[in-house]
Protein backbone atom coordinates (compact mmCIF):
# COMPACT_ATOMS: atom_id res chain seq x y z
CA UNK A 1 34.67 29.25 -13.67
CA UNK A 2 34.82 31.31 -10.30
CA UNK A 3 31.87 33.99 -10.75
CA UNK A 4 33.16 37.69 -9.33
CA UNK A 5 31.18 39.02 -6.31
CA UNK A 6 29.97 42.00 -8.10
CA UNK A 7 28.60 39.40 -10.60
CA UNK A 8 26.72 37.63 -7.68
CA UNK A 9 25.33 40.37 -5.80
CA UNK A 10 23.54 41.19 -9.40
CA UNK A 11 21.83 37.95 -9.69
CA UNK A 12 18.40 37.26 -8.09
CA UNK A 13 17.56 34.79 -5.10
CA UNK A 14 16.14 32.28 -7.81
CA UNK A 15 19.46 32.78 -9.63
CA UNK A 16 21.85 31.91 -6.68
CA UNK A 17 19.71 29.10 -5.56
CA UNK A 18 20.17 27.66 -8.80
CA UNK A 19 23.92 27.99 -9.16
CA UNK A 20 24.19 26.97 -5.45
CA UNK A 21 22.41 23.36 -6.20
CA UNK A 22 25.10 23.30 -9.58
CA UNK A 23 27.72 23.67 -6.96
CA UNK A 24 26.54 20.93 -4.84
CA UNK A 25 26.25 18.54 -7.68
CA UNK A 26 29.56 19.06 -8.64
CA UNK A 27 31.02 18.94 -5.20
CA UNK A 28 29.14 15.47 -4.72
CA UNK A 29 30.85 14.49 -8.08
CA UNK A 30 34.11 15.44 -6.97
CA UNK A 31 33.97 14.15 -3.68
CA UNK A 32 33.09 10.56 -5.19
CA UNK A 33 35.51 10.80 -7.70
CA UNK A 34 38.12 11.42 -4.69
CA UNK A 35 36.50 8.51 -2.65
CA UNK A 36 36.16 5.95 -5.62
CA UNK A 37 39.59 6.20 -7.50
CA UNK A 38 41.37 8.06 -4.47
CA UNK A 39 43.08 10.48 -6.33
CA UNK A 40 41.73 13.66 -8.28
CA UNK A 41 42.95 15.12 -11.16
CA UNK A 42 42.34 18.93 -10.31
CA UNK A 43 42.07 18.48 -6.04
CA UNK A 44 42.20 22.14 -5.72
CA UNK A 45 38.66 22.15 -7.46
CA UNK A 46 37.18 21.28 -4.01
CA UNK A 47 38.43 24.05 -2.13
CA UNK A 48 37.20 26.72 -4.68
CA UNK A 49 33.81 25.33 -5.02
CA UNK A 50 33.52 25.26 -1.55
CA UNK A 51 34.30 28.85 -0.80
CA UNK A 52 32.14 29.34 -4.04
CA UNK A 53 29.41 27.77 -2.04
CA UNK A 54 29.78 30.27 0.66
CA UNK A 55 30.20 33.30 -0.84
CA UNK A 56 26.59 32.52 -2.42
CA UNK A 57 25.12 31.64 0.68
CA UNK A 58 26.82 34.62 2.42
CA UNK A 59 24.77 36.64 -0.51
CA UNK A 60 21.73 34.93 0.35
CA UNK A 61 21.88 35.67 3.97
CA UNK A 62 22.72 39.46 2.97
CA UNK A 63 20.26 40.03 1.07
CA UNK A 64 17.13 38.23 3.50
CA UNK A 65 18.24 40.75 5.62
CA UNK A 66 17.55 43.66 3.69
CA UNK A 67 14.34 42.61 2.81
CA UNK A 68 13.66 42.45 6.85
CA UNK A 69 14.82 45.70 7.63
C-alpha cells in the first residue's frame, strides 16, 4: 500500500533507501510479468509504484539539501 507523504518525510535516509530498492523489485516483477504473459492482472500497479518511486527520491533529494545548507 501507497505510504502518505507525511509518513515519508518521517522516515530516515536508510529507511527510504530501503523501501526504494522494495519498489524496484517489485517494479522488475511486474514489468516481467507484463513482458512474459503479456497481460497483468492489476496494470495500474505500475503507474503507482512508479510515482511511489519518485516521491521517495524527490524526499531524498529534499532532504540532501538541507543537510548542505
Amino acid at each position: 500500500m501507497a505510504k502518505k507523504k507525511k509518513e515519508l518525510r518521517d522516515q530516515g535516509a536508510k529507511e527510504l533507501l530501503a523501501t526504494l530498492h522494495g519498489l524496484d523489485r517489485e517494479l522488475f516483477e511486474l514489468r516481467n510479468e507484463l513482458a512474459t504473459q503479456r497481460k497483468l492482472e492489476k496494470p495500474h500497479l505500475i503507474k503507482e509504484k512508479r510515482r511511489q518511486k519518485a516521491r521517495i527520491l524527490t524526499i531524498l533529494t529534499q532532504k540532501q539539501q538541507e543537510v548542505a545548507v
